[in-house]
Protein backbone atom coordinates (compact mmCIF):
# COMPACT_ATOMS: atom_id res chain seq x y z
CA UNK A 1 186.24 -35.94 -61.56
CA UNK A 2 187.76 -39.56 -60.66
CA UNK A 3 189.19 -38.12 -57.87
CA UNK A 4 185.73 -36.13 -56.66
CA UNK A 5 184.18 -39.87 -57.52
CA UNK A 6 186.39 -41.58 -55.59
CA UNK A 7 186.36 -39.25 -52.31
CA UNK A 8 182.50 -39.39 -52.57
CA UNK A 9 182.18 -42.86 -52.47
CA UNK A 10 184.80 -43.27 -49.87
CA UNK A 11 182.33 -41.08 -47.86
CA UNK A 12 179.64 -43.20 -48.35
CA UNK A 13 181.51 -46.18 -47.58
CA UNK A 14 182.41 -44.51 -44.36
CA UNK A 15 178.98 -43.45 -43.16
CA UNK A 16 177.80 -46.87 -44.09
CA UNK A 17 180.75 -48.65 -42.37
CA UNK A 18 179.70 -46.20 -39.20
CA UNK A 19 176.47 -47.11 -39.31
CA UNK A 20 176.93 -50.99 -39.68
CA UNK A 21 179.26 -50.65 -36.53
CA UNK A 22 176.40 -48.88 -34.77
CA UNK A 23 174.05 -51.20 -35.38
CA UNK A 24 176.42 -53.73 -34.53
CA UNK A 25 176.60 -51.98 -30.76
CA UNK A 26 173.16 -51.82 -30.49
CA UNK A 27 172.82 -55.63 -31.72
CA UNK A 28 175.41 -56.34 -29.11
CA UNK A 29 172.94 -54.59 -26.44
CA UNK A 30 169.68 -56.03 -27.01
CA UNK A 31 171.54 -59.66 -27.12
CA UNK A 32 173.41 -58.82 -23.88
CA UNK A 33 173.20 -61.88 -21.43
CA UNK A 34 171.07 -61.95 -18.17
CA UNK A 35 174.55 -62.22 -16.13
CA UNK A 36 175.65 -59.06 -17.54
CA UNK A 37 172.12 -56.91 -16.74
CA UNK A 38 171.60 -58.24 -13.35
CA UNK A 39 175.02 -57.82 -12.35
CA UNK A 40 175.16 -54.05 -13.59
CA UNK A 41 171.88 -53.66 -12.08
CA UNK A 42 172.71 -55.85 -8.37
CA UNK A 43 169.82 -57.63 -7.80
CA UNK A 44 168.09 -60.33 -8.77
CA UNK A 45 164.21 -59.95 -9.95
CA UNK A 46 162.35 -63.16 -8.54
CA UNK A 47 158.66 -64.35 -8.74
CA UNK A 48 156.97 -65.89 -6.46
CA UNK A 49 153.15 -66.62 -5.45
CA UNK A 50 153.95 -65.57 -2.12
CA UNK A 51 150.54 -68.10 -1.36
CA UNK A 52 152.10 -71.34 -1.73
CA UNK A 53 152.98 -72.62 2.33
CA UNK A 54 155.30 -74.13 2.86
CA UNK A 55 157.37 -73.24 -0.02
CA UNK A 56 156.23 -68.98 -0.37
CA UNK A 57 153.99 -67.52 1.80
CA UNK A 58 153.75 -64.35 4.07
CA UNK A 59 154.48 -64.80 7.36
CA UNK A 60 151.12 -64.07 9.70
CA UNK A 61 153.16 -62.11 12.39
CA UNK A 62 155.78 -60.22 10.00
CA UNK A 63 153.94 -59.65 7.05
CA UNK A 64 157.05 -60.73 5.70
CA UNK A 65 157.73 -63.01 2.67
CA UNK A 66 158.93 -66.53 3.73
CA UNK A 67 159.18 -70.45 2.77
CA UNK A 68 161.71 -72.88 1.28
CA UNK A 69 161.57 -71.46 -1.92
CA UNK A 70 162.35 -67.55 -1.00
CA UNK A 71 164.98 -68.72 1.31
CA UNK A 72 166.97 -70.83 -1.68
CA UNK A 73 166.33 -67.81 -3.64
CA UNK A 74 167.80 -65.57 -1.42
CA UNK A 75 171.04 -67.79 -0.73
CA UNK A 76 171.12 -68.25 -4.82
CA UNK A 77 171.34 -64.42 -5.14
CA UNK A 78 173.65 -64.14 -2.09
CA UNK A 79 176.16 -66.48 -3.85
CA UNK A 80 175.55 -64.82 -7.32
CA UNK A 81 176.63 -61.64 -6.05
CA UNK A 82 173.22 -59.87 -5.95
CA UNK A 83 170.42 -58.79 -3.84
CA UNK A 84 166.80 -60.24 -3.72
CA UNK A 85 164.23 -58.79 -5.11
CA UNK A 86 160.66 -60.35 -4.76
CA UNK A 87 157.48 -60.21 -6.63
CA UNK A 88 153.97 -62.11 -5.67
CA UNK A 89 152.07 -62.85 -9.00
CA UNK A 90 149.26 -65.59 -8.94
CA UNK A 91 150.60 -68.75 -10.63
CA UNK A 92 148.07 -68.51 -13.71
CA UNK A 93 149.85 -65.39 -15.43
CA UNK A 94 153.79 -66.40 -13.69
CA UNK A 95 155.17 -67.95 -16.87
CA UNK A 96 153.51 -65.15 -18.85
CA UNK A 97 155.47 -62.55 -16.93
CA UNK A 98 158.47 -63.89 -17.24
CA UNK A 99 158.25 -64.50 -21.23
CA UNK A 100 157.58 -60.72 -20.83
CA UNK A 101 160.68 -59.52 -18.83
CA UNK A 102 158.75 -58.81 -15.73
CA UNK A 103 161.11 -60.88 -13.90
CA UNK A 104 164.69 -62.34 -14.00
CA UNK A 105 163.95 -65.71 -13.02
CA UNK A 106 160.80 -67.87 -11.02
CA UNK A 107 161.60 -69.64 -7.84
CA UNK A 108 158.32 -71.35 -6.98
CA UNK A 109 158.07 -75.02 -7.75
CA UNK A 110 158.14 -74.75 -11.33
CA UNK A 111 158.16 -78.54 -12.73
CA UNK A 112 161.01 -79.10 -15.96
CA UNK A 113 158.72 -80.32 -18.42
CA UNK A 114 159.36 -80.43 -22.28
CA UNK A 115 156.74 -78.12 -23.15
CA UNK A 116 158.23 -75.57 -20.82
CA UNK A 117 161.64 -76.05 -22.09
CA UNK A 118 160.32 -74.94 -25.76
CA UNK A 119 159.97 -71.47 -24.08
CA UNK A 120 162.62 -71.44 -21.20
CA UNK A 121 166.00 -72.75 -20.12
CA UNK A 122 165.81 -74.23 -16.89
CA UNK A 123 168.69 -74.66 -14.11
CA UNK A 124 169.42 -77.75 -12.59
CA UNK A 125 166.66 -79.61 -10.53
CA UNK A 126 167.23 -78.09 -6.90
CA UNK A 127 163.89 -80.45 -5.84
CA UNK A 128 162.66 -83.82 -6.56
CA UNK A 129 159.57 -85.46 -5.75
CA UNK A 130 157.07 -87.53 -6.41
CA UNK A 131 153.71 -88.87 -4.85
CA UNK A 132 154.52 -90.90 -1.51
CA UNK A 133 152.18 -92.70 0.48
CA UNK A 134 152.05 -91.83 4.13
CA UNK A 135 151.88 -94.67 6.81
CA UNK A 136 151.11 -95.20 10.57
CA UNK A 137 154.27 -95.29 12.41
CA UNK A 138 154.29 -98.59 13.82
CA UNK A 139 152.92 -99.90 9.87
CA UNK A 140 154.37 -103.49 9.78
CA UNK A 141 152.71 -104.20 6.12
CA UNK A 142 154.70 -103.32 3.21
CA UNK A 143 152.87 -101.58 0.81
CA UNK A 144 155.20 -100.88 -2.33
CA UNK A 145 152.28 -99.05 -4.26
CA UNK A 146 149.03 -98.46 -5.08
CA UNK A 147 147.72 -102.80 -6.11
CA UNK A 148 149.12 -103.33 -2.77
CA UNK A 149 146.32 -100.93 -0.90
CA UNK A 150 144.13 -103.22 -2.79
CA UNK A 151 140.86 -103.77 -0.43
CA UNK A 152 142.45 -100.69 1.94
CA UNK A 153 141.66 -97.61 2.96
CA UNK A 154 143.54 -94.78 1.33
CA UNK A 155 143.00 -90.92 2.45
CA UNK A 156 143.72 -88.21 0.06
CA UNK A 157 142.65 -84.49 -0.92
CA UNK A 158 139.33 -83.77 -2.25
CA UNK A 159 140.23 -82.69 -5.96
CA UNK A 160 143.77 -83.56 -5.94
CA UNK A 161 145.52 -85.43 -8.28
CA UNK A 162 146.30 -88.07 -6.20
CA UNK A 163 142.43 -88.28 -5.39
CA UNK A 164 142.51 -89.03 -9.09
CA UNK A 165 144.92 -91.53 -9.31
CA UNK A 166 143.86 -93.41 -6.41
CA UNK A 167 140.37 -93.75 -7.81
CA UNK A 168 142.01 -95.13 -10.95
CA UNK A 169 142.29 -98.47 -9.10
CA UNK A 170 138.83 -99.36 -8.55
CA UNK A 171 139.85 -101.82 -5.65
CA UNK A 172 141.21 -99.05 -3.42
CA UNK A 173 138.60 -97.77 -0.75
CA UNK A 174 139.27 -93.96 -1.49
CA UNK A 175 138.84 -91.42 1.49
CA UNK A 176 138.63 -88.29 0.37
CA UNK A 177 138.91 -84.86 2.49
CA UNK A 178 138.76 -81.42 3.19
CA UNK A 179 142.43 -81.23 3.90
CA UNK A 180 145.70 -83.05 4.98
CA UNK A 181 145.21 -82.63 9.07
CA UNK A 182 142.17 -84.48 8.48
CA UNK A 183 143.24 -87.91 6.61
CA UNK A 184 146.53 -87.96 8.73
CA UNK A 185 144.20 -88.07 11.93
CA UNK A 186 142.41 -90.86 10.55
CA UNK A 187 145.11 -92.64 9.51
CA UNK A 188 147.05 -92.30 13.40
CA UNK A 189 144.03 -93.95 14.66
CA UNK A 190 143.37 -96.34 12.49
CA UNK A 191 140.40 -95.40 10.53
CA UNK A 192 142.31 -95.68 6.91
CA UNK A 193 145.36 -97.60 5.85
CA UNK A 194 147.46 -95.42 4.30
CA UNK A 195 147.56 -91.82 2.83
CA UNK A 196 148.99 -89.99 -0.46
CA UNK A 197 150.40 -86.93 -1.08
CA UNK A 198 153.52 -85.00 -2.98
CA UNK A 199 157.08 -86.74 -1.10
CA UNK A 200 157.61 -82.68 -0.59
CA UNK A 201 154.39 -82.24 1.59
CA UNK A 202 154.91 -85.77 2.92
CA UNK A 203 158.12 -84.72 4.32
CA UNK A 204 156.63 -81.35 5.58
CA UNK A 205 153.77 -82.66 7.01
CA UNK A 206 156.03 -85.07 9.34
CA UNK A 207 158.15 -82.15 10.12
CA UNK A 208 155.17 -80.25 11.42
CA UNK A 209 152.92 -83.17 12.69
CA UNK A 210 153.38 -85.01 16.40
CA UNK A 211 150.86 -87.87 15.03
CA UNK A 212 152.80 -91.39 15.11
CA UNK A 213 153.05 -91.41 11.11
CA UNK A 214 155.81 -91.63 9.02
CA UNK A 215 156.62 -91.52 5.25
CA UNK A 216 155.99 -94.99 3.35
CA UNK A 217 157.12 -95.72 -0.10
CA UNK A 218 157.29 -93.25 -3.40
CA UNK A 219 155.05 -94.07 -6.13
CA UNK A 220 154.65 -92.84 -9.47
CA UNK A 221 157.09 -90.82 -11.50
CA UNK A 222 159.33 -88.45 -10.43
CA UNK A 223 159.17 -84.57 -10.57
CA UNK A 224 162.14 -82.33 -10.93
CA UNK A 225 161.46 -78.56 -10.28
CA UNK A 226 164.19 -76.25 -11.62
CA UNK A 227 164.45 -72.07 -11.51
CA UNK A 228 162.99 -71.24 -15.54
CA UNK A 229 164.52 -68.10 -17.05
CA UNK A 230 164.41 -66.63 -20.32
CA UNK A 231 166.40 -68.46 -23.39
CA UNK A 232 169.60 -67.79 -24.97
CA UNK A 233 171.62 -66.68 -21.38
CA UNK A 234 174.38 -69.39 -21.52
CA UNK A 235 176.38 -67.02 -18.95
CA UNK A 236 173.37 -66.61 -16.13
CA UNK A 237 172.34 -70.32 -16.66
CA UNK A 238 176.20 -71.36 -15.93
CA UNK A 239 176.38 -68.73 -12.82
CA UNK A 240 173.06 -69.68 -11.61
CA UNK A 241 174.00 -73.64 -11.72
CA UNK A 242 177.48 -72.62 -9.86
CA UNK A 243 175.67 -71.37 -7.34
CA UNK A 244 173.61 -74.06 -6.77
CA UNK A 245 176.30 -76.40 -6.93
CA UNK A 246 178.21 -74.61 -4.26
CA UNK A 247 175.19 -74.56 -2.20
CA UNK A 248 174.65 -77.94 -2.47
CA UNK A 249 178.60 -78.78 -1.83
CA UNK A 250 179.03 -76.27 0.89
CA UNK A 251 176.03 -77.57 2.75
CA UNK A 252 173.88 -74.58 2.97
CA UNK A 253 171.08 -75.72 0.61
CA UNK A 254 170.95 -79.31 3.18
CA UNK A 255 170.04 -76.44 6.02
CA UNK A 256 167.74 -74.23 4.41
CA UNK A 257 165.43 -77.66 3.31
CA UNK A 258 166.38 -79.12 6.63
CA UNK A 259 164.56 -76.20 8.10
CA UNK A 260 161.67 -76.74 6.05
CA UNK A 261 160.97 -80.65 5.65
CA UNK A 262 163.14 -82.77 7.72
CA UNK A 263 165.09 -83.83 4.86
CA UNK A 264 167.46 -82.68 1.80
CA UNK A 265 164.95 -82.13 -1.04
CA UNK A 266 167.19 -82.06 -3.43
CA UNK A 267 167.74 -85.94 -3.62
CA UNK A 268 165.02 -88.49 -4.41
CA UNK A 269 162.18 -89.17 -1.83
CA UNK A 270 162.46 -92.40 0.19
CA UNK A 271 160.87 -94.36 2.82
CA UNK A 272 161.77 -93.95 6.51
């Protein structure tokens, strides 16, 4: 009988050794990191508005996805290892699907905030901005920020933030309109003083204007935008950062925001 005892709990043991192994494996699969699935997989799942110009957008003649943003995330792949793969979600529901595994990562602007880090990790920043006031080109008065537009004329973007913020100061004469061409025609002939927007637009608009304007002086706090992805992936955030590093070292990010803006966006705005 000790003997029968003995074998049939050394059975049981077994089986429940077995089965705490198993469960182990599957453990070990759920918990698997990004890296691993994407690289078994070979590409890279990436949302994007795809109605954001100049950062995502479809291009009018191709049809085809295009903009700062899907270009970085297509050399960010290309250095990972992995192919592209795009999706166009409207930005209300783009955190949601991500939280949900819709997606590997976002490339579209996404600011690093601390509420957003309670639910993601975050690369590094690969953009920084922050408002910027826009000038005529010949400007010979300094205007350092917002008291110094004091008794000026300031144009800005009906329902923007920086609509907002300008009206904050009751002593600024705020423009507002229908759109940027608009306020950066009235400031190249005179009509206002000075005009606000994002240091990212700022530097796009200049890129694509041939109005005599030119960037003035950053205001306000900075921004940092980063690519969010879901938490607990130590070895995708550390590939995903490599890759941006080597971007950035190798020159290739300089060229793809070069194309875009003028200027590297991944260092603080300045005056020219």
């Amino acid at each position: 009988m000790k003997n029968d005892s003995t074998h049939t709990i050394s059975l049981k043991f077994s089986k429940l050794l077995v089965g705490a192994l198993l469960a182990g494996v599957a453990l070990h699969g759920v918990a698997a990191d990004l890296l691993d699935t994407v690289k078994d997989r070979g590409t890279l799942r990436i949302a994007v508005e795809g109605t954001y110009p100049p950062f995502n957008f479809k291009d009018q003649t191709t049809k085809e996805l295009t903009g700062f943003d899907v270009d970085v995330a297509k050399l960010l792949a290309a250095k990972m290892g992995l192919k592209p793969e795009f999706t166009t979600t409207e930005w209300s529901g783009i955190l949601a699907g991500l939280a949900s595994g819709k997606y590997d990562v976002i490339v579209n602007q996404v600011g690093i905030t601390p509420e957003r880090e309670k639910t993601f990790d975050f690369s590094d920043p690969y953009t920084i901005s922050s408002p910027q006031l826009i000038v005529k080109k010949d400007e010979k008065r300094n205007f350092k920020d917002l008291d110094d537009l004091k008794g000026k004329k300031l144009g800005v973007g009906q329902g923007s933030n920086f609509e907002q913020k300008a009206k904050a100061i009751s002593e600024i004469d705020v423009k507002s309109y229908p759109g940027a061409p608009e306020y950066l025609n009235d400031l190249a002939t005179g009509r206002i003083d000075a005009a606000l927007n994002d240091s990212l637009m700022v530097a796009y608009l200049l890129k694509t204007s041939h109005l005599p304007i030119k960037a003035g002086a950053p205001i306000g706090s900075v921004e940092k935008m980063g690519i969010p992805f879901q938490k607990d992936n130590p070895k995708f955030k550390a590939a995903l950062n490599k890759a941006l590093a080597d971007a950035i070292k190798d020159g290739s990010f300089k060229k793809v925001s070069v194309k875009w803006f003028g200027v590297d966006v991944s260092k603080a705005p300045a005056a020219r």
